[in-house]
N, C-alpha and C. Protein backbone atom coordinates (compact mmCIF):
# COMPACT_ATOMS: atom_id res chain seq x y z
N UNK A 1 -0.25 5.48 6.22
CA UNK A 1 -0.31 4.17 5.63
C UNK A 1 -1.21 3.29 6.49
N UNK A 2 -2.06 2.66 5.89
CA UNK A 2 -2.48 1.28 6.42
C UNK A 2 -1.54 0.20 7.54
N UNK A 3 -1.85 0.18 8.48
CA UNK A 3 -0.99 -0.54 9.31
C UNK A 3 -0.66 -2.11 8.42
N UNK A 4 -1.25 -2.34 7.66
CA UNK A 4 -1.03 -3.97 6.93
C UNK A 4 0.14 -3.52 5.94
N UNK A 5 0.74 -2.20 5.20
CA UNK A 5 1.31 -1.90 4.78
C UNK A 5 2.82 -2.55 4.55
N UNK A 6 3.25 -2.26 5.89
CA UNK A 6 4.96 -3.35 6.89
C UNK A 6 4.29 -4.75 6.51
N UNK A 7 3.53 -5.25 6.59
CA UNK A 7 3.01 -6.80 6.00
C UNK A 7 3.25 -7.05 4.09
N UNK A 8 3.09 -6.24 3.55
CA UNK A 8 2.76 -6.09 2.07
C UNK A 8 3.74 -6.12 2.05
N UNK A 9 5.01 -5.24 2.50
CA UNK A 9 6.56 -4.82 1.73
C UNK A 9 7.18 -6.00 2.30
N UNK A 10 6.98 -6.60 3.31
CA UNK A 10 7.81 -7.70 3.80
C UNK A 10 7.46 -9.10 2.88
N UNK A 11 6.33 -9.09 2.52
CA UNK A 11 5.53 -10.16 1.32
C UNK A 11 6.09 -9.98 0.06
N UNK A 12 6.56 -8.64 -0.50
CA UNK A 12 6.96 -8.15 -1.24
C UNK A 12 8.62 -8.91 -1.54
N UNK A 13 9.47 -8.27 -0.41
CA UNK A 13 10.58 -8.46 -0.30
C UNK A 13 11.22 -10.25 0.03
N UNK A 14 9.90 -10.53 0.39
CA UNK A 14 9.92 -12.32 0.64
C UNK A 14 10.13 -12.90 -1.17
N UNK A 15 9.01 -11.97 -1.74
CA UNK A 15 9.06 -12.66 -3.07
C UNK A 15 10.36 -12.34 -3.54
N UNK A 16 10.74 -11.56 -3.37
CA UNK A 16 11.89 -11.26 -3.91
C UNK A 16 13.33 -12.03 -3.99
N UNK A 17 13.26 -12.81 -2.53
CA UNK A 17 14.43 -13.36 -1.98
C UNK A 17 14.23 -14.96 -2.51
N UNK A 18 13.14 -15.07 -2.71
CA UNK A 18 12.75 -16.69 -2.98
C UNK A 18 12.61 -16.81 -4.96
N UNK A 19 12.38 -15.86 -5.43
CA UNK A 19 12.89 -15.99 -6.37
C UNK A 19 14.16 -15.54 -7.26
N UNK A 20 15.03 -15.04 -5.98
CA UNK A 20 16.36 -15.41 -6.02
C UNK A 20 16.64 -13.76 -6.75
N UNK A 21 15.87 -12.86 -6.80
CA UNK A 21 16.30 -11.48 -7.42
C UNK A 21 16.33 -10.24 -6.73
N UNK A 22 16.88 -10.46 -5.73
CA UNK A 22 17.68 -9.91 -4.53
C UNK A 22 18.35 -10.74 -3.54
N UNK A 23 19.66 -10.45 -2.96
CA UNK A 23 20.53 -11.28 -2.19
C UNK A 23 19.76 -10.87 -0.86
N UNK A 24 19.66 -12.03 0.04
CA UNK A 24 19.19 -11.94 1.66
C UNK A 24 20.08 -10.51 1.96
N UNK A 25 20.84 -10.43 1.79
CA UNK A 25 22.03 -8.72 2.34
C UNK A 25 21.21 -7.91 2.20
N UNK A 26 20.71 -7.41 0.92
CA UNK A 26 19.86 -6.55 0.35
C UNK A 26 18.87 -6.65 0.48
N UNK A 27 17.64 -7.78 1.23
CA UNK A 27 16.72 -8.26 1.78
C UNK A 27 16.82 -7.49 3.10
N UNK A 28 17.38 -7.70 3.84
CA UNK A 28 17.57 -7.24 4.93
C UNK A 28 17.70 -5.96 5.30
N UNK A 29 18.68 -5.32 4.47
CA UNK A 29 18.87 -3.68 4.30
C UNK A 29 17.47 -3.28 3.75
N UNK A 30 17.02 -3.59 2.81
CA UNK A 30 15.40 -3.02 2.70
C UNK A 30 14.36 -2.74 4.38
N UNK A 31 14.71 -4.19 4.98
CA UNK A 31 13.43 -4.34 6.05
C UNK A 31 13.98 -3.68 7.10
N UNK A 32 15.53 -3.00 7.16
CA UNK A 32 15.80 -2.55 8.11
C UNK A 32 15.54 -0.57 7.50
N UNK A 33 15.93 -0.46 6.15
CA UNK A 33 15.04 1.05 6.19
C UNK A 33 13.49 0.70 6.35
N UNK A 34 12.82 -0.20 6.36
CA UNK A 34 11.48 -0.05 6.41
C UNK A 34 10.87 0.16 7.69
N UNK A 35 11.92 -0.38 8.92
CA UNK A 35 11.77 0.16 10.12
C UNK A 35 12.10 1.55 10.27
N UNK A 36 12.93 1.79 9.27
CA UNK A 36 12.81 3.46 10.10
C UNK A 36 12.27 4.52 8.84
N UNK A 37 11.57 4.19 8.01
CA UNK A 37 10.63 5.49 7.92
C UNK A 37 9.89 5.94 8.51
N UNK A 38 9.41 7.16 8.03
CA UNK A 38 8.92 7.91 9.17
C UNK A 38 7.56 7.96 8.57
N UNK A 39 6.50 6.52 8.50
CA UNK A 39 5.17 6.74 7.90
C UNK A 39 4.32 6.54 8.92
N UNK A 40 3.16 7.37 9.16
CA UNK A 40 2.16 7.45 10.08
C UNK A 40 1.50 5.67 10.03
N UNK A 41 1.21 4.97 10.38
CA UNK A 41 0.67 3.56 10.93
C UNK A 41 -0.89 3.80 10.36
N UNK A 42 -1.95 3.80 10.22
CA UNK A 42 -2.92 4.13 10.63
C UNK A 42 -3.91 2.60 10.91
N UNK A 43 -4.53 1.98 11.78
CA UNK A 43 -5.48 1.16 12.23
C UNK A 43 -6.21 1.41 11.71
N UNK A 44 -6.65 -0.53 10.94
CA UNK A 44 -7.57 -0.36 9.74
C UNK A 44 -9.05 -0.96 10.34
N UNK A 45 -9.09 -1.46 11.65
CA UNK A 45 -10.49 -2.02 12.30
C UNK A 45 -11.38 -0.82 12.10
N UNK A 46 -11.26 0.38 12.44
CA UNK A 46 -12.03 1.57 12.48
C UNK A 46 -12.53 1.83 11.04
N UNK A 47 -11.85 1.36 9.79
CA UNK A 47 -12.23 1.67 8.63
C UNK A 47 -12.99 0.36 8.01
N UNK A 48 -13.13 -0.28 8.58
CA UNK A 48 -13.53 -1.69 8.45
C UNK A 48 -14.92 -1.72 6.98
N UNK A 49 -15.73 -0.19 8.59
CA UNK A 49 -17.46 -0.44 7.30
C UNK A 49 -17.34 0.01 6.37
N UNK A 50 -16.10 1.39 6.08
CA UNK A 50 -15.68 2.10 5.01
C UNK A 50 -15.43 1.25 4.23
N UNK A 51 -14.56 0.39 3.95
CA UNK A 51 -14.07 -0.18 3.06
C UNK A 51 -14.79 -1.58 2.63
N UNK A 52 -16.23 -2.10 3.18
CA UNK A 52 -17.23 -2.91 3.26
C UNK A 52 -17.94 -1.67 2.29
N UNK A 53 -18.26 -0.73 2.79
CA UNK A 53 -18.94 0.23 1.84
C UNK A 53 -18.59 0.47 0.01
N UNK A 54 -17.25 0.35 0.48
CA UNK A 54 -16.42 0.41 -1.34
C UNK A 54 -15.86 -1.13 -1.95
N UNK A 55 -16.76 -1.89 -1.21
CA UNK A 55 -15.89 -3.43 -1.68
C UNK A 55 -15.89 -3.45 -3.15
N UNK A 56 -17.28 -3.32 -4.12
CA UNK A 56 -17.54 -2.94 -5.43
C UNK A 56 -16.15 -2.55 -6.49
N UNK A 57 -15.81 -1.22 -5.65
CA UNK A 57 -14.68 -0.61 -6.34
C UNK A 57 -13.30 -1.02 -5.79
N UNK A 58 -12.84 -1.62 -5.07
CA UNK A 58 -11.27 -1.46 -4.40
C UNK A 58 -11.41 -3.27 -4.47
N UNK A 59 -9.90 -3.59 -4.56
CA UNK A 59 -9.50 -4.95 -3.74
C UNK A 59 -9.48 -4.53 -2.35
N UNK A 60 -9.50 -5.49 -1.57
CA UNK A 60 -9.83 -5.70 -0.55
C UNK A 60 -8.40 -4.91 0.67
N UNK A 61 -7.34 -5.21 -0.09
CA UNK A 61 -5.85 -4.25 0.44
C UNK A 61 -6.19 -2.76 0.87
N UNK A 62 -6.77 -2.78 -1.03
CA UNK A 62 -6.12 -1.52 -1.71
C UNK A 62 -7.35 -0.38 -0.93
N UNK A 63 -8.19 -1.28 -0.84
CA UNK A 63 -9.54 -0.22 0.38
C UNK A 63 -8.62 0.72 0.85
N UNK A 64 -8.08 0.22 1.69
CA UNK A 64 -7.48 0.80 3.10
C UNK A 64 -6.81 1.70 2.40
N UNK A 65 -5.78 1.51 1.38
CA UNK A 65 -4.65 2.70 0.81
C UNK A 65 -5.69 4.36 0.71
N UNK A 66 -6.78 3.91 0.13
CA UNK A 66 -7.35 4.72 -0.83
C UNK A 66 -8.46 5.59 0.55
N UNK A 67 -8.43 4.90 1.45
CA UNK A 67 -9.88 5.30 2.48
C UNK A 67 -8.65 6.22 3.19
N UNK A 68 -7.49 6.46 3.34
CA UNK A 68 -6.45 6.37 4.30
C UNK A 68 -5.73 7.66 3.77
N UNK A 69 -5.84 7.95 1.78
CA UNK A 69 -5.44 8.86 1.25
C UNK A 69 -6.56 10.12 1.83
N UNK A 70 -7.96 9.54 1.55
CA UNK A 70 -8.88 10.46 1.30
C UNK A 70 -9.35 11.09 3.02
N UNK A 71 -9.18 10.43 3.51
CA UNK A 71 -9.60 10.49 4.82
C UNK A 71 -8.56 11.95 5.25
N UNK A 72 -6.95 11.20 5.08
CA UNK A 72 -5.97 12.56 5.19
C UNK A 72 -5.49 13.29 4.33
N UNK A 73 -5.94 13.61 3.41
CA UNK A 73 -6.12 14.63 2.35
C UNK A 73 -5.00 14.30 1.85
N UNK A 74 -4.14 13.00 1.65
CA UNK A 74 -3.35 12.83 0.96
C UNK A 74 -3.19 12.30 -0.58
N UNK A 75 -2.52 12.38 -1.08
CA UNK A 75 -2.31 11.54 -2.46
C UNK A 75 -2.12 10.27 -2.36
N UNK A 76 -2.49 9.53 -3.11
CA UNK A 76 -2.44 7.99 -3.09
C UNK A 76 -1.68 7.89 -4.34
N UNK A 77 -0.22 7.20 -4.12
CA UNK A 77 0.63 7.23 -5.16
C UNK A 77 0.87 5.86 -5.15
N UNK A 78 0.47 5.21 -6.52
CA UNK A 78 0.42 3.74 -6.79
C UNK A 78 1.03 3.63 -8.31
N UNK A 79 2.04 2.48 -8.46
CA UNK A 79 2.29 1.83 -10.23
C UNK A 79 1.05 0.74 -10.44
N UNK A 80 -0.21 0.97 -9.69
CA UNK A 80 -1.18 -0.35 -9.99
C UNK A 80 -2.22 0.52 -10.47
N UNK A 81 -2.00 0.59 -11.96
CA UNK A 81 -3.02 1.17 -12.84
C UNK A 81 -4.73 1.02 -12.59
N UNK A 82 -4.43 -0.30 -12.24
CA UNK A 82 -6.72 -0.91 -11.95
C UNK A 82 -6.56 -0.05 -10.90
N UNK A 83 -5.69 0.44 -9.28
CA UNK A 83 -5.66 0.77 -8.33
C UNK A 83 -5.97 2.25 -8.92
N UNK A 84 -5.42 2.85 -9.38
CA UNK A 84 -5.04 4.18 -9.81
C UNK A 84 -6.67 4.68 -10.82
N UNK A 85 -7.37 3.86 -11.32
CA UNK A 85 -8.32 3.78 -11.88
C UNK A 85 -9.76 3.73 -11.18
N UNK A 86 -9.24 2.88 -10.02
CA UNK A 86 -10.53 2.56 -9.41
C UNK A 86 -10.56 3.74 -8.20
N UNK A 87 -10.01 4.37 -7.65
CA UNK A 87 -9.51 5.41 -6.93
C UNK A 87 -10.05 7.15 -7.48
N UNK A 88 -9.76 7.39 -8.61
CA UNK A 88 -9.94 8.40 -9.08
C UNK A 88 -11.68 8.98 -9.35
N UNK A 89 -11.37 9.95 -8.41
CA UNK A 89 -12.82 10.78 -7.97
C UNK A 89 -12.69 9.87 -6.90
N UNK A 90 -12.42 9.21 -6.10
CA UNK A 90 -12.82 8.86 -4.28
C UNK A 90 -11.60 9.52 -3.71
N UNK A 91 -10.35 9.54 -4.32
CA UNK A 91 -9.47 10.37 -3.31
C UNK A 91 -8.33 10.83 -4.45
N UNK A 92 -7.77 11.61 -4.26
CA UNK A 92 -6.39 11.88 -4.81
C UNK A 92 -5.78 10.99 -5.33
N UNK A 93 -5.20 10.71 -6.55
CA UNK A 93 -4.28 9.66 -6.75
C UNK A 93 -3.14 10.29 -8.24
N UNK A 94 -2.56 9.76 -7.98
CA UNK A 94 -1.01 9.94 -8.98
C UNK A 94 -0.23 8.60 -9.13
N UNK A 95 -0.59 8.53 -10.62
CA UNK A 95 -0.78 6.92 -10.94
C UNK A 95 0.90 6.89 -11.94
N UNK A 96 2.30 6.43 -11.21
CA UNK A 96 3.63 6.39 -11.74
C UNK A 96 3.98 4.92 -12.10
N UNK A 97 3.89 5.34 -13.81
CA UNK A 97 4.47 4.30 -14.37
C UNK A 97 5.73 3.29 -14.21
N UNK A 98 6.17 2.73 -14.25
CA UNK A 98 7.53 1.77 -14.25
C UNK A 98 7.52 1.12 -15.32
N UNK A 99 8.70 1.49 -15.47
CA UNK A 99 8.71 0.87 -17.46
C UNK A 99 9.94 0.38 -16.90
């Protein structure tokens, strides 16, 4: 993962609490499994020109997800369809709906 990643889910989980559709309890229990998965960090300064290189195609986040899949031969698993769209042929991706 993108080291800005722990930034996103905590932004995430902020929205969540402020519009009142999760209790702070359950706020908290989220950010405390989010400390302990076990996801590789990866430092995004080094990918900097990479993702200057793909500004065209990626938001500016989603660079990093996608430079970060392809780089470690991983899958990039996103519910953000434009993400899942703009991705395909630059790296692996598996694009899961939420209905």
């Amino acid at each position: 993962m993108p080291v800005h990643f722990d930034a996103e889910v905590f932004g995430a989980i902020r929205g969540l609490t402020q519009r009142r559709e999760i209790i702070i309890d359950d706020a908290l229990a989220a950010l405390f499994r989010l400390r302990t998965l076990r996801l590789q960090r990866v430092a995004i300064v080094p990918l900097v020109a990479e993702a200057f290189a793909v500004r065209d195609r990626f938001a500016a986040y989603d660079a990093f997800y996608a430079i970060v899949a392809r780089l470690s031969s991983a899958t990039l698993v996103t519910c953000d369809r434009g993400l899942a769209r703009a991705a395909d042929g630059y790296c692996q991706v598996d694009f899961v709906a939420l209905t």
